[in-house]
PDB file of N, CA and C in Angstrom:
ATOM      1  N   UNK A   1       0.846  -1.152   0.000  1.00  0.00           N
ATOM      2  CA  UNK A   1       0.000   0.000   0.000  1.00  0.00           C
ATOM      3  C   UNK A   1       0.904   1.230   0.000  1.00  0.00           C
ATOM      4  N   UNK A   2       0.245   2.307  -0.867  1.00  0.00           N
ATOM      5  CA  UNK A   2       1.523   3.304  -1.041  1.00  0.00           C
ATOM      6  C   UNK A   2       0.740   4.560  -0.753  1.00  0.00           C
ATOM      7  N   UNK A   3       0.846   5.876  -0.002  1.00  0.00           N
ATOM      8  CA  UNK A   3      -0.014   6.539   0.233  1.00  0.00           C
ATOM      9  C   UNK A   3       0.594   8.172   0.081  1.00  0.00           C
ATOM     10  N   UNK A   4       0.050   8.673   0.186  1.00  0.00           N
ATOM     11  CA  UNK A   4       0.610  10.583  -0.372  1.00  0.00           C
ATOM     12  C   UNK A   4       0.594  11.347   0.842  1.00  0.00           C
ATOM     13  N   UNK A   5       1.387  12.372   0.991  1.00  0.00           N
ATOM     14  CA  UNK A   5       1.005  13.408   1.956  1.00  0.00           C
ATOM     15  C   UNK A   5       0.676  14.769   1.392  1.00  0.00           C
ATOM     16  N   UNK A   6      -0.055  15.515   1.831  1.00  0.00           N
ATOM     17  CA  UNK A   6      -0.036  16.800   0.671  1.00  0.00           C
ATOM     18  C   UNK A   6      -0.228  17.790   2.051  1.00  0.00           C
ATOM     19  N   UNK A   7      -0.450  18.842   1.942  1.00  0.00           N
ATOM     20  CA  UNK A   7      -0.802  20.130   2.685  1.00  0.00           C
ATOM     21  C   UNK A   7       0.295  19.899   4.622  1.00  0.00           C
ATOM     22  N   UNK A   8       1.141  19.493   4.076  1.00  0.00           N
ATOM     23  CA  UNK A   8       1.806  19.208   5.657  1.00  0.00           C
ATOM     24  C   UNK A   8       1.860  20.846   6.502  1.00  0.00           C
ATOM     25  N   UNK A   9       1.528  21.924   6.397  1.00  0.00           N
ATOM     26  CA  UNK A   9       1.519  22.635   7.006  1.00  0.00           C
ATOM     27  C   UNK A   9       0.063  22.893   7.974  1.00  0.00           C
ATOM     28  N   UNK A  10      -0.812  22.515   7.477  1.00  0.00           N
ATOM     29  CA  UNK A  10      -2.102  22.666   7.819  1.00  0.00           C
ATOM     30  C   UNK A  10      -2.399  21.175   8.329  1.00  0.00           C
ATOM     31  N   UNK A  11      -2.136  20.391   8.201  1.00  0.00           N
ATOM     32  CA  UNK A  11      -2.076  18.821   9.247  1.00  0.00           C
ATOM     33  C   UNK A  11      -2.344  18.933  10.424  1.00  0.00           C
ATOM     34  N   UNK A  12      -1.179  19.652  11.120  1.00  0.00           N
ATOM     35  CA  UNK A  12      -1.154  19.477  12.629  1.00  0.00           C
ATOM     36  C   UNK A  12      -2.288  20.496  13.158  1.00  0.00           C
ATOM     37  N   UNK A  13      -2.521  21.495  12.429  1.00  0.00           N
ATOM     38  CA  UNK A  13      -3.597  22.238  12.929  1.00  0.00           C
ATOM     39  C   UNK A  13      -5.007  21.103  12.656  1.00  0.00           C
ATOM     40  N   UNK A  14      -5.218  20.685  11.136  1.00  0.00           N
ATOM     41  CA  UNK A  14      -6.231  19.567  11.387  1.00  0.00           C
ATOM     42  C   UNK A  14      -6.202  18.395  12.678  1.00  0.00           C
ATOM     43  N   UNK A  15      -5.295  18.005  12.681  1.00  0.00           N
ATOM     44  CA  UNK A  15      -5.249  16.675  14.219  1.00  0.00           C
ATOM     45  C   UNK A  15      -5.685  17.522  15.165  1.00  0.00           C
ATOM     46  N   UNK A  16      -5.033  18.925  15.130  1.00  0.00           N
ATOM     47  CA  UNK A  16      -5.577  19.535  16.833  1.00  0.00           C
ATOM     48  C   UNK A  16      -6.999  19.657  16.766  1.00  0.00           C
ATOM     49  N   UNK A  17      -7.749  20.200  15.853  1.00  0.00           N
ATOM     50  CA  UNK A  17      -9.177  20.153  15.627  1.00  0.00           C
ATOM     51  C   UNK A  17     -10.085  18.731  15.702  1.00  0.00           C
ATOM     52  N   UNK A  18      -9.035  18.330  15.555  1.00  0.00           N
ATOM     53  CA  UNK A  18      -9.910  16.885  15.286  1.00  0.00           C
ATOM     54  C   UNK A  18      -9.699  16.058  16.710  1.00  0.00           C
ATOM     55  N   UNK A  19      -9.301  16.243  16.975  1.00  0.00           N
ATOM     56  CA  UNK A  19      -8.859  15.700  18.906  1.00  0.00           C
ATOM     57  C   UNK A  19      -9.698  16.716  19.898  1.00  0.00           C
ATOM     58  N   UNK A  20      -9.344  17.635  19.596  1.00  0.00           N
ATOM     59  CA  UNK A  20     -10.348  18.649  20.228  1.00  0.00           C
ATOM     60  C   UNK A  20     -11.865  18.460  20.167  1.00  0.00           C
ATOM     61  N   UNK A  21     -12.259  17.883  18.958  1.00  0.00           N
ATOM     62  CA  UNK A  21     -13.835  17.750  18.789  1.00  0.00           C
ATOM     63  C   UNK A  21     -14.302  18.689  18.395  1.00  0.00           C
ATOM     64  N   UNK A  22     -13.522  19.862  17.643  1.00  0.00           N
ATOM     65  CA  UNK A  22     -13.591  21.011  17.380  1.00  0.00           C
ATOM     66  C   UNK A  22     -14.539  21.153  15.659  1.00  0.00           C
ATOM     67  N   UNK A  23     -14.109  20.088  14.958  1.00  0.00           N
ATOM     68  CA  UNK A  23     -15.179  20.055  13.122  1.00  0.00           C
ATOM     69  C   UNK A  23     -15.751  18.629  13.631  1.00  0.00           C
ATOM     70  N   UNK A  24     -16.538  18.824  13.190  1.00  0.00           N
ATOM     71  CA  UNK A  24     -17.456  17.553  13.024  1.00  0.00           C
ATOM     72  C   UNK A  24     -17.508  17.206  11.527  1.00  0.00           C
ATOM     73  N   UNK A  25     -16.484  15.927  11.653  1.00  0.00           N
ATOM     74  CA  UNK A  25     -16.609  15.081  10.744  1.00  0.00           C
ATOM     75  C   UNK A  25     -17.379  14.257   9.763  1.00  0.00           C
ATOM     76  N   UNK A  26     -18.144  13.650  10.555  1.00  0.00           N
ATOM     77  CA  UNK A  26     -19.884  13.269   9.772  1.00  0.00           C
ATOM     78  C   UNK A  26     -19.876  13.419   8.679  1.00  0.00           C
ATOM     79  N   UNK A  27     -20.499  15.007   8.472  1.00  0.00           N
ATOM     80  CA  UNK A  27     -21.103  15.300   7.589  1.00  0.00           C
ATOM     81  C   UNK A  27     -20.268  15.060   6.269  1.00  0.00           C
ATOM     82  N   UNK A  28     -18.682  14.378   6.605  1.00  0.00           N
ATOM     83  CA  UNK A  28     -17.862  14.328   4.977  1.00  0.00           C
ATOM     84  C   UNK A  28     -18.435  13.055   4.383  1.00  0.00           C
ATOM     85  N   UNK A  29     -18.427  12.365   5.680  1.00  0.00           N
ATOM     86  CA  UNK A  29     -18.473  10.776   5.531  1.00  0.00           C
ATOM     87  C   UNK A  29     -19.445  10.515   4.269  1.00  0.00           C
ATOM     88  N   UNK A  30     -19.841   9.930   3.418  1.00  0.00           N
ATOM     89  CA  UNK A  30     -21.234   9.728   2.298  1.00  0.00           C
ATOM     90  C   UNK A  30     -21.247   8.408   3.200  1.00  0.00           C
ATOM     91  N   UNK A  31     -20.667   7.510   3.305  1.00  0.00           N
ATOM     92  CA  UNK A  31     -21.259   6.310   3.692  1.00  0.00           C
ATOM     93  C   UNK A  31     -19.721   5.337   4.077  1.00  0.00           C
ATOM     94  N   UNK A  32     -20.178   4.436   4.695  1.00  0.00           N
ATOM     95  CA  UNK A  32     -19.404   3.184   5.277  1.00  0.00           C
ATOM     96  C   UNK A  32     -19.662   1.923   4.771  1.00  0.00           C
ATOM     97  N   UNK A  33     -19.147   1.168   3.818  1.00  0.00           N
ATOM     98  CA  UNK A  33     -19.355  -0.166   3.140  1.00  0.00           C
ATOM     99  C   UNK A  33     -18.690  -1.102   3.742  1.00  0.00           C
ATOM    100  N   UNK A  34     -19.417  -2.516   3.806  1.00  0.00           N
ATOM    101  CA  UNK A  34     -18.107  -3.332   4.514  1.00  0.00           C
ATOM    102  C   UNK A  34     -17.405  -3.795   3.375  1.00  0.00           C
ATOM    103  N   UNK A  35     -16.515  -4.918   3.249  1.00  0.00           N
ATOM    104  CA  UNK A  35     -15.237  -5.257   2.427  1.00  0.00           C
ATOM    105  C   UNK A  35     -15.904  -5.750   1.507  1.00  0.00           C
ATOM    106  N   UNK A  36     -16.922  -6.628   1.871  1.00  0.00           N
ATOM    107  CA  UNK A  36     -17.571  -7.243   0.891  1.00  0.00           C
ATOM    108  C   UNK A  36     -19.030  -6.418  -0.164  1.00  0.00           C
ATOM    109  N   UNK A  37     -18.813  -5.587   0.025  1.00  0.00           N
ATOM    110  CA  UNK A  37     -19.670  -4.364  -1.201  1.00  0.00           C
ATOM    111  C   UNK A  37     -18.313  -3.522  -1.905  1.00  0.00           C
ATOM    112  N   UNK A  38     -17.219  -4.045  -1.603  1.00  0.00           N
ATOM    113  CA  UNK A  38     -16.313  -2.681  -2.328  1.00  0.00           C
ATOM    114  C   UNK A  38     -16.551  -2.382  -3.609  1.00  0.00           C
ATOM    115  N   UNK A  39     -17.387  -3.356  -5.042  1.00  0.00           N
ATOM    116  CA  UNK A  39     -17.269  -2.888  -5.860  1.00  0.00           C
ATOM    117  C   UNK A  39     -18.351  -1.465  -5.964  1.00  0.00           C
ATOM    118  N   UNK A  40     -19.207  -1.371  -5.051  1.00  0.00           N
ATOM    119  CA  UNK A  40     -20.401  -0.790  -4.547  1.00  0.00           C
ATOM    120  C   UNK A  40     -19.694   0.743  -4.162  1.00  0.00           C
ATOM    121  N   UNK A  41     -18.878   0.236  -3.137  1.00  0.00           N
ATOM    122  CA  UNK A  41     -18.008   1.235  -2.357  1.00  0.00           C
ATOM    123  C   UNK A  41     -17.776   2.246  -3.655  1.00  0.00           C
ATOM    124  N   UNK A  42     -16.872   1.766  -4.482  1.00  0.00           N
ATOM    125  CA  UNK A  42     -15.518   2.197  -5.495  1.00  0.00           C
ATOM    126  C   UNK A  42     -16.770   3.068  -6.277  1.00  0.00           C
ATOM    127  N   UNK A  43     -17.901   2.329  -6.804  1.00  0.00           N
ATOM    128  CA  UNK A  43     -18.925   3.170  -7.711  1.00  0.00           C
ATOM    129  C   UNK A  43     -19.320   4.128  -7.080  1.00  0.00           C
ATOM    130  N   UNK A  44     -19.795   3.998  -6.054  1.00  0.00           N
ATOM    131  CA  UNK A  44     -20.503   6.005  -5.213  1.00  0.00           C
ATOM    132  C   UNK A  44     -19.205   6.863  -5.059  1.00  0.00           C
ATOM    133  N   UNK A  45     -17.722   6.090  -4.742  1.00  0.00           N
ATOM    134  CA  UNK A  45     -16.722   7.105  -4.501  1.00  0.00           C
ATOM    135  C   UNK A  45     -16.476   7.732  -5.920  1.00  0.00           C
ATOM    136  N   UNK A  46     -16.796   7.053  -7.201  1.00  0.00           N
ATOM    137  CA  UNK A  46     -16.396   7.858  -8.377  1.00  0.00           C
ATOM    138  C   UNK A  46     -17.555   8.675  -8.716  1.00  0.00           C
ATOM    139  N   UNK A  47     -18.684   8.892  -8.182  1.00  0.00           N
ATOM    140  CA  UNK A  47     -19.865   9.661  -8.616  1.00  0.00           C
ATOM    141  C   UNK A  47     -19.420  11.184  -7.741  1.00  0.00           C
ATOM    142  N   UNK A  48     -18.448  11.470  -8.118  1.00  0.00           N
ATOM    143  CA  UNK A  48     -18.190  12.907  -7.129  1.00  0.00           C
ATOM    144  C   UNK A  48     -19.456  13.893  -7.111  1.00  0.00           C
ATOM    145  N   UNK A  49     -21.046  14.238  -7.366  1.00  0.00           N
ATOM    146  CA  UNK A  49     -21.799  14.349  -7.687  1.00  0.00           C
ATOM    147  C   UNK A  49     -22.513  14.378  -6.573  1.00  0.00           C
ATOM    148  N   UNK A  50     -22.423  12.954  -6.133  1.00  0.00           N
ATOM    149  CA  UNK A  50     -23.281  12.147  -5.050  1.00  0.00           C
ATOM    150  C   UNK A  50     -22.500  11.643  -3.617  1.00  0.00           C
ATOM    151  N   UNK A  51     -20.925  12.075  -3.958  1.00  0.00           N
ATOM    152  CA  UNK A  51     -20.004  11.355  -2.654  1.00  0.00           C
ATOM    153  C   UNK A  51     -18.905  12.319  -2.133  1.00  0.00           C
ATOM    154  N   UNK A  52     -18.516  12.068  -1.124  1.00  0.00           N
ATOM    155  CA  UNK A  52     -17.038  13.129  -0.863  1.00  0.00           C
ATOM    156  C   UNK A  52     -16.390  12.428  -0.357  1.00  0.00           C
ATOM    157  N   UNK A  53     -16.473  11.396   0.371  1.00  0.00           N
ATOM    158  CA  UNK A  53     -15.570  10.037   1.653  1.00  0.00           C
ATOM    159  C   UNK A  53     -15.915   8.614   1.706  1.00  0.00           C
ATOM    160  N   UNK A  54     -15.690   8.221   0.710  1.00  0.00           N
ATOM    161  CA  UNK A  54     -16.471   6.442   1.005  1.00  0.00           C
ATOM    162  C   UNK A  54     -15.484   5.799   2.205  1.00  0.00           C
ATOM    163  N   UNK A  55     -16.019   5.382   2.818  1.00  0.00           N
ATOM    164  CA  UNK A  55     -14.819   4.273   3.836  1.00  0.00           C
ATOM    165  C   UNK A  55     -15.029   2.745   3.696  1.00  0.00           C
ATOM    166  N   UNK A  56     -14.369   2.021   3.482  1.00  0.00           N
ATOM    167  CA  UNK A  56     -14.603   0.534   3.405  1.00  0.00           C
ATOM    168  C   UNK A  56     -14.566  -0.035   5.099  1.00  0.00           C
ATOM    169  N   UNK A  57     -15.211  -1.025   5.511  1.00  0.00           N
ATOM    170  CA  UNK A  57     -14.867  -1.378   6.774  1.00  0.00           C
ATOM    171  C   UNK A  57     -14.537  -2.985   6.659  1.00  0.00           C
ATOM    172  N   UNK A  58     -13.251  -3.069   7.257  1.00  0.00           N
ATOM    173  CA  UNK A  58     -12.770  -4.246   7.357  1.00  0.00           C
ATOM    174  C   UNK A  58     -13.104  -5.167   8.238  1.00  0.00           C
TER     175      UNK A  58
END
């Protein structure tokens, strides 16, 4: 698994917000699929239209 970092200046201010309880997250989430719907998952995450955060759950 190979993964990116982008905006490293604004990070640590996100973690402090986000530990704090300070944004409420939620509302990014579109939905939670378990492992076994991923092809399900992968289709609403490409409808940018209809999605902003798919999460798979393992």
């Amino acid at each position: 698994m190979k993964g990116t970092f982008r905006f490293h200046e604004e990070f640590g201010l996100a973690v402090d917000l986000i530990v704090k309880r300070r944004v409420d997250l939620i509302p990014l989430l579109t939905a939670i699929f378990p492992i076994n719907d991923a092809l399900k998952a992968f289709e609403t995450a490409a409808d940018r239209a209809k999605s902003m955060k798919v999460q798979l759950a393992f």
